[in-house]
C-alpha atoms as a PDB file:
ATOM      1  CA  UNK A   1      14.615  -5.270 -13.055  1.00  0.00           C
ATOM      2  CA  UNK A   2      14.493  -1.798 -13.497  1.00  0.00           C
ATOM      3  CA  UNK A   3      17.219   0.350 -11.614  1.00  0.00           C
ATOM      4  CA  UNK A   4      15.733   1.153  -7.707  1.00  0.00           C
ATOM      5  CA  UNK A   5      15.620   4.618  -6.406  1.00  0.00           C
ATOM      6  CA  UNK A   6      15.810   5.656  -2.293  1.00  0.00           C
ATOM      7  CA  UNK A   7      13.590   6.049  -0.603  1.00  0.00           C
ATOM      8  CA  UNK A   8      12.566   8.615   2.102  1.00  0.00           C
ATOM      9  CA  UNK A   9      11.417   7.094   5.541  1.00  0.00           C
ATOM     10  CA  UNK A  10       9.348   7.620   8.326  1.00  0.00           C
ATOM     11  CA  UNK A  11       9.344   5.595  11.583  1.00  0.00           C
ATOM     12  CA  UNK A  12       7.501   4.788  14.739  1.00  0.00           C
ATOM     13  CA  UNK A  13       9.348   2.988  17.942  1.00  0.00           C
ATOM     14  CA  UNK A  14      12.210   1.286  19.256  1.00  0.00           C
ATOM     15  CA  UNK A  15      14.729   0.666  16.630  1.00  0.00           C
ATOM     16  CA  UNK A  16      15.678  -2.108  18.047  1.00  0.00           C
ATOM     17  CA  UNK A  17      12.515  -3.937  18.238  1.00  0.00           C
ATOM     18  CA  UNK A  18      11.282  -6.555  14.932  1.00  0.00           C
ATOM     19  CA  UNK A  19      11.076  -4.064  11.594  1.00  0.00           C
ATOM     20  CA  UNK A  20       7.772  -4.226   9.931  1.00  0.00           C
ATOM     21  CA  UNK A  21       7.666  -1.879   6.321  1.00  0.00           C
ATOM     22  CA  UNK A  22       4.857   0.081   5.153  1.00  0.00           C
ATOM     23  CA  UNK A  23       4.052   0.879   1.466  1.00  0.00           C
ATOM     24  CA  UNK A  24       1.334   3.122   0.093  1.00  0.00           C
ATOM     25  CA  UNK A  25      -1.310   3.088  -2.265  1.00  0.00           C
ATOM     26  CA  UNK A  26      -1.273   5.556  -5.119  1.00  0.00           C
ATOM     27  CA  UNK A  27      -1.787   9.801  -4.298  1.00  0.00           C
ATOM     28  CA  UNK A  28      -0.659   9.244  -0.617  1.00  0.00           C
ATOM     29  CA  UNK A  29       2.323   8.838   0.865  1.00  0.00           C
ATOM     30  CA  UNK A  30       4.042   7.226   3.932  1.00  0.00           C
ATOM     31  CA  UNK A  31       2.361  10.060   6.471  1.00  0.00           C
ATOM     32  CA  UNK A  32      -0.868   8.712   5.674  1.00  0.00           C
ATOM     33  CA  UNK A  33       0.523   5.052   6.918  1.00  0.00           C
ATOM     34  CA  UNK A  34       0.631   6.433  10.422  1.00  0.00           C
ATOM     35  CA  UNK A  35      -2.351   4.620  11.753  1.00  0.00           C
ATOM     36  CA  UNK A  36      -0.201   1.552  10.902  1.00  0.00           C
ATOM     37  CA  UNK A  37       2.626   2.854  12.096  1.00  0.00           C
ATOM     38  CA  UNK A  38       1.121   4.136  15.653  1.00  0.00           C
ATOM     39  CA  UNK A  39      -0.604   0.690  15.997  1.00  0.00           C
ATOM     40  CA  UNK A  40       2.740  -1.290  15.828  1.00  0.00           C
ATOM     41  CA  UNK A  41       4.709   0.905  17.763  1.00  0.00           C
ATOM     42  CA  UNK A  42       2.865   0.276  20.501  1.00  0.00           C
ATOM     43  CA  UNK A  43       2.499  -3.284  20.329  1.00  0.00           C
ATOM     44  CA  UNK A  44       6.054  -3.376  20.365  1.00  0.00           C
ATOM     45  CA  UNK A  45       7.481  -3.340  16.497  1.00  0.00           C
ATOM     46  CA  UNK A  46      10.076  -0.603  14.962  1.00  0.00           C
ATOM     47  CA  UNK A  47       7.591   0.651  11.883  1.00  0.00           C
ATOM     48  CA  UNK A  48       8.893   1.956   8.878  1.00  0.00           C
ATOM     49  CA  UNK A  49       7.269   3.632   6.168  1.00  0.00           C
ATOM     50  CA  UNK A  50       8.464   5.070   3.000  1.00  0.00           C
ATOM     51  CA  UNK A  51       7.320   7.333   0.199  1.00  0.00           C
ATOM     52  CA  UNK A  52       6.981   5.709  -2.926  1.00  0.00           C
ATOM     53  CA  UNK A  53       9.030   7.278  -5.926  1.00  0.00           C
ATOM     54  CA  UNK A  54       7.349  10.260  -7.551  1.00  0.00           C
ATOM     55  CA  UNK A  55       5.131  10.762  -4.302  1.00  0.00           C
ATOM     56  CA  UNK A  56       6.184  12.564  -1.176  1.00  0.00           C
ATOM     57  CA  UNK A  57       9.866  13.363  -1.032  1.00  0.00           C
ATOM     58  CA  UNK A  58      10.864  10.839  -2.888  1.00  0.00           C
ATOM     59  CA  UNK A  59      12.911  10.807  -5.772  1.00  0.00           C
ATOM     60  CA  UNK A  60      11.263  11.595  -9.351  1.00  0.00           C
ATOM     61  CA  UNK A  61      11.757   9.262 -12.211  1.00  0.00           C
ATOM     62  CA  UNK A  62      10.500   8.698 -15.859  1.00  0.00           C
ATOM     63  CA  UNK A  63       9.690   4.579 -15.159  1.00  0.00           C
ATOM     64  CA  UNK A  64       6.500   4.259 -12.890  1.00  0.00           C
ATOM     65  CA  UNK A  65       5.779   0.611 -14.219  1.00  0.00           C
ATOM     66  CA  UNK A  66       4.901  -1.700 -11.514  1.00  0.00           C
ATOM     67  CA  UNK A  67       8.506  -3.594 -11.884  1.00  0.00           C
ATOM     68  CA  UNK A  68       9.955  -0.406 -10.941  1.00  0.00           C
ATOM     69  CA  UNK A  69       7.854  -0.066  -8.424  1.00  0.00           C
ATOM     70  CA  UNK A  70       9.073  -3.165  -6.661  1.00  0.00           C
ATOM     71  CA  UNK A  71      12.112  -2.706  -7.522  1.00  0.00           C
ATOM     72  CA  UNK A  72      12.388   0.388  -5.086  1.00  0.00           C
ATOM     73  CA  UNK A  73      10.987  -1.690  -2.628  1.00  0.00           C
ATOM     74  CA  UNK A  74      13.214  -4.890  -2.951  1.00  0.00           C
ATOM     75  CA  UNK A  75      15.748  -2.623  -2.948  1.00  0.00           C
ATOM     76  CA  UNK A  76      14.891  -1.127   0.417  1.00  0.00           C
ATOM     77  CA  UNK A  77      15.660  -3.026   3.632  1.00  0.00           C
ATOM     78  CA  UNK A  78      15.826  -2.172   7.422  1.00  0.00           C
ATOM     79  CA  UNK A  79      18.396  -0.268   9.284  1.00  0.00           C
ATOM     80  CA  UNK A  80      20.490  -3.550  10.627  1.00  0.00           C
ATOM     81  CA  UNK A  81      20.028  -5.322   7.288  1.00  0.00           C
ATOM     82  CA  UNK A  82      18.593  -8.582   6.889  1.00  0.00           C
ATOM     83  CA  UNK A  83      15.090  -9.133   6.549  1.00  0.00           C
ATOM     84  CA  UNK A  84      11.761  -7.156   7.305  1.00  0.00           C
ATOM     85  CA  UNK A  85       9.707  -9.226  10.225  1.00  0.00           C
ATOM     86  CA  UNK A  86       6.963  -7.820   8.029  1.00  0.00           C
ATOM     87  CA  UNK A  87       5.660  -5.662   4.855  1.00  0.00           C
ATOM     88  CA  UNK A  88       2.123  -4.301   4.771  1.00  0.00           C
ATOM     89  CA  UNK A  89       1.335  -2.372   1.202  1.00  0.00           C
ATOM     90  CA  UNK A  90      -1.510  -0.629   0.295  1.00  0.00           C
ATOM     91  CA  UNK A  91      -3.215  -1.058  -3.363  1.00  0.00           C
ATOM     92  CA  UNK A  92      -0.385   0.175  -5.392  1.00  0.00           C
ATOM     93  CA  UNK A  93       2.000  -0.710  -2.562  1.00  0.00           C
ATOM     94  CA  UNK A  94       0.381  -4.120  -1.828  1.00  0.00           C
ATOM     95  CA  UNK A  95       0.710  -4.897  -5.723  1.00  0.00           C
ATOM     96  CA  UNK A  96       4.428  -3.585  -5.461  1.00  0.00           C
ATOM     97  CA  UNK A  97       5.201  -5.657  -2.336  1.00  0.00           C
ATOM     98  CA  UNK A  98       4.157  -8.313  -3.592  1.00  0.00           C
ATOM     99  CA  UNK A  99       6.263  -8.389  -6.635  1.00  0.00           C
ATOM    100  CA  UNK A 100       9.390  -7.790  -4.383  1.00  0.00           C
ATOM    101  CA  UNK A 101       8.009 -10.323  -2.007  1.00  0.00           C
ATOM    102  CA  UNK A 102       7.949 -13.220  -4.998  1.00  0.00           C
ATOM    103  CA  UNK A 103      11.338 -11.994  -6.342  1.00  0.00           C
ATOM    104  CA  UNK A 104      13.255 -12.557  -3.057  1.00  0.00           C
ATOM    105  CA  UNK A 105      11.489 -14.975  -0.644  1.00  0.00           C
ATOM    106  CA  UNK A 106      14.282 -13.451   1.830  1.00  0.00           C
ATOM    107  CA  UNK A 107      12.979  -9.965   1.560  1.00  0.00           C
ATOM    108  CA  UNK A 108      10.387 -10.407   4.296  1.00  0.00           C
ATOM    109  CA  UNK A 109       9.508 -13.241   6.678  1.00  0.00           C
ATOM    110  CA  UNK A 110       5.030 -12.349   5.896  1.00  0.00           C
ATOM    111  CA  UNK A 111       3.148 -10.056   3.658  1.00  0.00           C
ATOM    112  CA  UNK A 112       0.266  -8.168   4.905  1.00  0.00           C
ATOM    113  CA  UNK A 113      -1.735  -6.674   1.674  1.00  0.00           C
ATOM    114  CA  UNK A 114      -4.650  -4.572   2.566  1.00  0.00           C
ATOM    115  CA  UNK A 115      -6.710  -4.177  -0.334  1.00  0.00           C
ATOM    116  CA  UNK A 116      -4.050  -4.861  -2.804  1.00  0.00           C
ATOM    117  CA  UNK A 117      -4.195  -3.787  -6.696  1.00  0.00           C
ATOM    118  CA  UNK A 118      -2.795  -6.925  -7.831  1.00  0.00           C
ATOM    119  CA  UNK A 119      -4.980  -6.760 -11.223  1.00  0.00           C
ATOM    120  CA  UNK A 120      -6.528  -3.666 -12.403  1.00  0.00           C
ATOM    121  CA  UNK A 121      -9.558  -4.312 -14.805  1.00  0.00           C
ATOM    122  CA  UNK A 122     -10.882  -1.484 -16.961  1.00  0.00           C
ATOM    123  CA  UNK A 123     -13.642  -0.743 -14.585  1.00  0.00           C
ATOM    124  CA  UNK A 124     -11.192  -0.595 -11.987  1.00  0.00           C
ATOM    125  CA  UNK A 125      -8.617   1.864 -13.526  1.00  0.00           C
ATOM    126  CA  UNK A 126     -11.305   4.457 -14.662  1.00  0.00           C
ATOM    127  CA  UNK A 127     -12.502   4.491 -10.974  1.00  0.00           C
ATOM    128  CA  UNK A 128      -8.692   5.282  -9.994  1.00  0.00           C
ATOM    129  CA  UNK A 129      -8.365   7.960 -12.672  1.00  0.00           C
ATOM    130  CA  UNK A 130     -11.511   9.842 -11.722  1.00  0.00           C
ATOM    131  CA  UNK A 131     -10.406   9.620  -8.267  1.00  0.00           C
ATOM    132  CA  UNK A 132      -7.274  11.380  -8.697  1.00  0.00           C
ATOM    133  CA  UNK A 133      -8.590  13.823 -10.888  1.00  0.00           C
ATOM    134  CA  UNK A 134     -10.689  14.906  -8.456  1.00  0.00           C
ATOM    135  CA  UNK A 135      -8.260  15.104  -5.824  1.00  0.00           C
ATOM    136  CA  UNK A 136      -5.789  17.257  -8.322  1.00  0.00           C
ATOM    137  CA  UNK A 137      -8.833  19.151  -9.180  1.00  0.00           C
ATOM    138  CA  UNK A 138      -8.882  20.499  -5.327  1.00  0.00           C
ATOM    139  CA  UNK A 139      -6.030  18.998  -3.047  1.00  0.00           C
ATOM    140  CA  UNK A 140      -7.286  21.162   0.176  1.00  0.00           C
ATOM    141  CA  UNK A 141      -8.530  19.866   3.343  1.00  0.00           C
ATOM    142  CA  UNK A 142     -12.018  21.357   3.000  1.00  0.00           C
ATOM    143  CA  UNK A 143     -12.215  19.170  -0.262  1.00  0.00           C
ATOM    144  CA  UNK A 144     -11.371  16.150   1.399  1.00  0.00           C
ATOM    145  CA  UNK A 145     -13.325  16.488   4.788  1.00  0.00           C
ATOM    146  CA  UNK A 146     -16.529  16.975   2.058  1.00  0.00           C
ATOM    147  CA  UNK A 147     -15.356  13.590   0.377  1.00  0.00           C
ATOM    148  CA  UNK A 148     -14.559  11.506   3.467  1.00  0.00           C
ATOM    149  CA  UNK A 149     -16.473  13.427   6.596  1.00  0.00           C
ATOM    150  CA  UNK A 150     -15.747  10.114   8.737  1.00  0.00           C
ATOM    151  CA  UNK A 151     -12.417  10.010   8.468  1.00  0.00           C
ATOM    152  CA  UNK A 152      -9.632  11.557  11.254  1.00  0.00           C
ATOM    153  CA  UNK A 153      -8.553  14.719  10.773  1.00  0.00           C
ATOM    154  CA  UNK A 154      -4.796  13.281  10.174  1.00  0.00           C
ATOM    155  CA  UNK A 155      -6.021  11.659   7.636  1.00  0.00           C
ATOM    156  CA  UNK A 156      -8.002  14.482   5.938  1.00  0.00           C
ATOM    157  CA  UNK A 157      -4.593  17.117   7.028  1.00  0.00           C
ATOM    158  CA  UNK A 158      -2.261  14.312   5.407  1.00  0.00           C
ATOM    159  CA  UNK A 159      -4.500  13.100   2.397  1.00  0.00           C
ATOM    160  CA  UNK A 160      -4.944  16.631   1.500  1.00  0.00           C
ATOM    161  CA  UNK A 161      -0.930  16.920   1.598  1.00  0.00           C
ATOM    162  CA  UNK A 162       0.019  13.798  -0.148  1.00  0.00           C
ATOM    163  CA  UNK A 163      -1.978  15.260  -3.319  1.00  0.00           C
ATOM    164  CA  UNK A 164      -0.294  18.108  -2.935  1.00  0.00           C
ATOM    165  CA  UNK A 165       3.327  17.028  -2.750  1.00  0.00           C
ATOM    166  CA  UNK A 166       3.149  14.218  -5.342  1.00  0.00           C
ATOM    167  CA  UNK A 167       4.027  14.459  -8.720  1.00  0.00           C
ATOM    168  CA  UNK A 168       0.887  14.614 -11.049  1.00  0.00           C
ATOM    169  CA  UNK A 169       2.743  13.446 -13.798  1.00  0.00           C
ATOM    170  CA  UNK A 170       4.078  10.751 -12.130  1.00  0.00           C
ATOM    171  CA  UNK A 171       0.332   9.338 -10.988  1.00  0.00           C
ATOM    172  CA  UNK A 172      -0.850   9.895 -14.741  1.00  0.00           C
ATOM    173  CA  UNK A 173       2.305   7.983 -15.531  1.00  0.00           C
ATOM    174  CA  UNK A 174       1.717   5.339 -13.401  1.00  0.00           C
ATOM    175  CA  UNK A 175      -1.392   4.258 -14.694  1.00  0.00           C
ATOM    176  CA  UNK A 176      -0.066   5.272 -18.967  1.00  0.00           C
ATOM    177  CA  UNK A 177       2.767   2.746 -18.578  1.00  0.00           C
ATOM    178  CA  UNK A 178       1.119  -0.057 -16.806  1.00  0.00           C
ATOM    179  CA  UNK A 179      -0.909  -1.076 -20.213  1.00  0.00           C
ATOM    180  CA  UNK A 180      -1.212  -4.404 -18.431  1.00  0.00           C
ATOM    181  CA  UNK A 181      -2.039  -4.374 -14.409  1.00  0.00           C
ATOM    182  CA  UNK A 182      -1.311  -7.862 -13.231  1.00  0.00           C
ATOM    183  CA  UNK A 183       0.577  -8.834 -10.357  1.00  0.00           C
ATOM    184  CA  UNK A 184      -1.024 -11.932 -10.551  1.00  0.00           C
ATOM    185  CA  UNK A 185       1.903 -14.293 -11.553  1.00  0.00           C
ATOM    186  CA  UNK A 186       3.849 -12.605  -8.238  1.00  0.00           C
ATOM    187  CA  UNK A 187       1.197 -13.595  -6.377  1.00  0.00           C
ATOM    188  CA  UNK A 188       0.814 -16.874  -7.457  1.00  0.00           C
ATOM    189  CA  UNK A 189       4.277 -17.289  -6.758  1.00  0.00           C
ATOM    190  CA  UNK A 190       5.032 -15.888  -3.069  1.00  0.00           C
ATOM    191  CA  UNK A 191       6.302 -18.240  -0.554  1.00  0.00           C
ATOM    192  CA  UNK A 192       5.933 -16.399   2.640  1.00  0.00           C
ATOM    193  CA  UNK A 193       2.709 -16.303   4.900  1.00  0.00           C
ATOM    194  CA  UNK A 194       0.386 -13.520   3.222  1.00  0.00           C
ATOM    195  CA  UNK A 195      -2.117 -12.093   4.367  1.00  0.00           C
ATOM    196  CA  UNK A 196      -4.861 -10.252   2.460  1.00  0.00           C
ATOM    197  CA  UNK A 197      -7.214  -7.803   4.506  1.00  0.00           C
ATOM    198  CA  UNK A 198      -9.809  -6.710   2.136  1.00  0.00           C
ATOM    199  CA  UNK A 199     -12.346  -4.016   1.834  1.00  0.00           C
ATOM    200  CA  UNK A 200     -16.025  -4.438   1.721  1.00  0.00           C
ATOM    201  CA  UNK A 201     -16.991  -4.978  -1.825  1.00  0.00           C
ATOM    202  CA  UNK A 202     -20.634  -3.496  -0.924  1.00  0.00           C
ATOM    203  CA  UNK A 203     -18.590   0.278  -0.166  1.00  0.00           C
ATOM    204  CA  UNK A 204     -15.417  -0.478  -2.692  1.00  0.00           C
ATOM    205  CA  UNK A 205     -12.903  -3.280  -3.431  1.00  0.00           C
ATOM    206  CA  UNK A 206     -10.843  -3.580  -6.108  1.00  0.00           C
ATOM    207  CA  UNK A 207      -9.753  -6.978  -4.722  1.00  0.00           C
ATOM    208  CA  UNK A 208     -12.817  -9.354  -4.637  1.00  0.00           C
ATOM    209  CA  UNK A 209     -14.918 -12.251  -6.456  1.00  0.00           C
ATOM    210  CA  UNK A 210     -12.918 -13.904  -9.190  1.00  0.00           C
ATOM    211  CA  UNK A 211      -9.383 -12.135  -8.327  1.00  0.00           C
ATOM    212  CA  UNK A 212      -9.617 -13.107  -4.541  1.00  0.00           C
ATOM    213  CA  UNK A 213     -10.335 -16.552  -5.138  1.00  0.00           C
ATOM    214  CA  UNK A 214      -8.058 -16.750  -8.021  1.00  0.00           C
ATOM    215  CA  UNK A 215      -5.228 -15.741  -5.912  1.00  0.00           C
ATOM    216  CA  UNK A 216      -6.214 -17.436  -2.474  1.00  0.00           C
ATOM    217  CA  UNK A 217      -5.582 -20.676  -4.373  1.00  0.00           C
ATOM    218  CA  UNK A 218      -1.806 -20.162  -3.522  1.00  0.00           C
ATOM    219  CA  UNK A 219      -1.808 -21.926  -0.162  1.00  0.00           C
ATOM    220  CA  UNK A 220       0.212 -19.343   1.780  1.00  0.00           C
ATOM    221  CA  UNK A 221      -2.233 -16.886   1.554  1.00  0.00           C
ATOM    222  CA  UNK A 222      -5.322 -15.648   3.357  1.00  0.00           C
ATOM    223  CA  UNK A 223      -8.067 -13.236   3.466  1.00  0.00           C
ATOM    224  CA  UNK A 224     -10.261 -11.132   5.889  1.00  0.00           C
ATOM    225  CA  UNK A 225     -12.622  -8.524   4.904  1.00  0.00           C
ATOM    226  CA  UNK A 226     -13.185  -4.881   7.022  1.00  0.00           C
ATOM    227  CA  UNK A 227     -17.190  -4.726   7.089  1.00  0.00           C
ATOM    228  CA  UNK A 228     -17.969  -1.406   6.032  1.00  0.00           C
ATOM    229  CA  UNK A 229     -14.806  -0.359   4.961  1.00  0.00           C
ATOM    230  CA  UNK A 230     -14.187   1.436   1.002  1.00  0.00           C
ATOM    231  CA  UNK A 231     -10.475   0.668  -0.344  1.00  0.00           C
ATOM    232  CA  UNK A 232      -8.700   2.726   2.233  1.00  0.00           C
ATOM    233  CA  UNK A 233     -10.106   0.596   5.548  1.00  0.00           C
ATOM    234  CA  UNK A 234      -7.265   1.899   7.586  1.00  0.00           C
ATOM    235  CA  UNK A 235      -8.871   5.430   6.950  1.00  0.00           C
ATOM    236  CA  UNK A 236     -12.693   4.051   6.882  1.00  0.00           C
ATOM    237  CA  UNK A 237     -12.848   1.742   9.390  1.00  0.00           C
ATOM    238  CA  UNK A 238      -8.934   1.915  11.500  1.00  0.00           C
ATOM    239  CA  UNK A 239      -9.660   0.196  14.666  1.00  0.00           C
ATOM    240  CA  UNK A 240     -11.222  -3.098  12.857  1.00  0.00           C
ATOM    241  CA  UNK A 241      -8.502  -2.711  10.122  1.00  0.00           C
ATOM    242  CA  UNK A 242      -5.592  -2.236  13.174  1.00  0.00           C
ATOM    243  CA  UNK A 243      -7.467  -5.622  14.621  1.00  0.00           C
ATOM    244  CA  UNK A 244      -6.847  -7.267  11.493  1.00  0.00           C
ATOM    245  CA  UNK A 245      -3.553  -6.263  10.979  1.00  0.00           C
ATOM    246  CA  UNK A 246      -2.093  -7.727  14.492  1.00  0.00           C
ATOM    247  CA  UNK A 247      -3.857 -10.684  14.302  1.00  0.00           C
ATOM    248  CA  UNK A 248      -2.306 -11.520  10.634  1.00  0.00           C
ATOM    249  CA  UNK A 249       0.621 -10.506  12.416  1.00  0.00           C
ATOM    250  CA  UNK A 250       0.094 -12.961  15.528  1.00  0.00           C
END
């Protein structure tokens, strides 16, 4: 496993309450978690979430495979030690979470995946490099309120920031040195109660048809879908994503 780098955090409520981490997808960082974050602070859980290397603060690197990936992320645990009550990961974060997830069932005691890249087709990856294109092309708000007029304003303040303090080279990177995107084996492997809140395949999902049922064959995982929601539903659709999200959470 490739060698883990820290970390930066971010964190909402009582320290002492159950320790839930969030991971990102790819272009944002753990700001633009804070929906997440908000939501479980209130409902009584000590959230946590981090930037992902070569995003945010976090450090730079030359390895942005997916192993590395989860590496940083097995690698990072809560402030008492142990294990997370809970990890919820974003595309690039779900795939990464759920590679640390499979390598250490003690890691976390449930997964929470919303919209997780867990295999990447062609298709798939040319929509993700157009997309961040676009958003180096013109990382301001005024771009993003144009793109995504429904969103919050957080969310168009802290999208707009994310693309401007990641590393471009590292999100080129990221998709160069992942030839093959395929969390798939992890998947099939995990142990722990997952569960999968998907977005609407009739906005944009890069987890549906084959892959979903492919991967729902593993008996500790589940699946809800956000009506309406594109592959961010915690920015398209938050309170019916935030539903989701605390009932998977029970």
């Amino acid at each position: 496993m490739p060698a883990p780098v820290t970390l930066p955090r971010l964190s909402w409520g009582d320290v002492d309450r159950p320790a839930v981490l969030l991971a990102h997808g790819l272009g944002s960082d753990g700001a633009l978690m804070w929906r997440f974050g908000t939501a479980l602070a209130d409902a009584g859980r000590h959230a946590v979430a981090v930037d992902l290397r070569g995003h945010g603060d976090a450090p730079r690197a030359l390895d942005y495979t997916l192993a590395a990936y989860g590496a940083d992320l097995a690698a990072t645990r809560p402030d008492h030690g142990g294990a997370w009550d809970a990890v919820i990961g974003h595309s690039l974060g779900g795939a990464a979470a759920t590679l640390a997830a499979a390598a250490d069932p003690d890691w976390t005691r449930r997964l929470v995946l919303i919209d997780p890249a867990i295999l990447l087709a062609d298709r798939d990856r040319d929509i993700v490099r157009a997309s961040q294109e676009q958003a180096f092309a013109d990382p301001t708000v005024t771009a993003v309120r144009a793109q995504h007029p429904d969103w919050h304003p957080t969310d168009i303040e802290l999208k707009a920031r994310a693309t401007q303090r990641a590393s471009r080279w590292a999100i080129e990177q990221t998709s160069l040195q992942n030839t093959t995107w395929d969390a798939r084996p992890a998947a099939a492997a995990l142990t722990v109660p997952t569960h999968v809140i998907g977005a609407d395949p009739a906005v944009h999902s890069i987890f549906t048809g084959a892959l979903a049922d492919e991967v729902l064959q593993n008996p500790v995982v589940t699946m809800s879908v956000v009506t309406g929601a594109g592959h961010s539903p915690h920015r398209d659709r938050p309170a019916e994503t935030v539903a989701a999200l605390l009932a998977a959470l029970g």
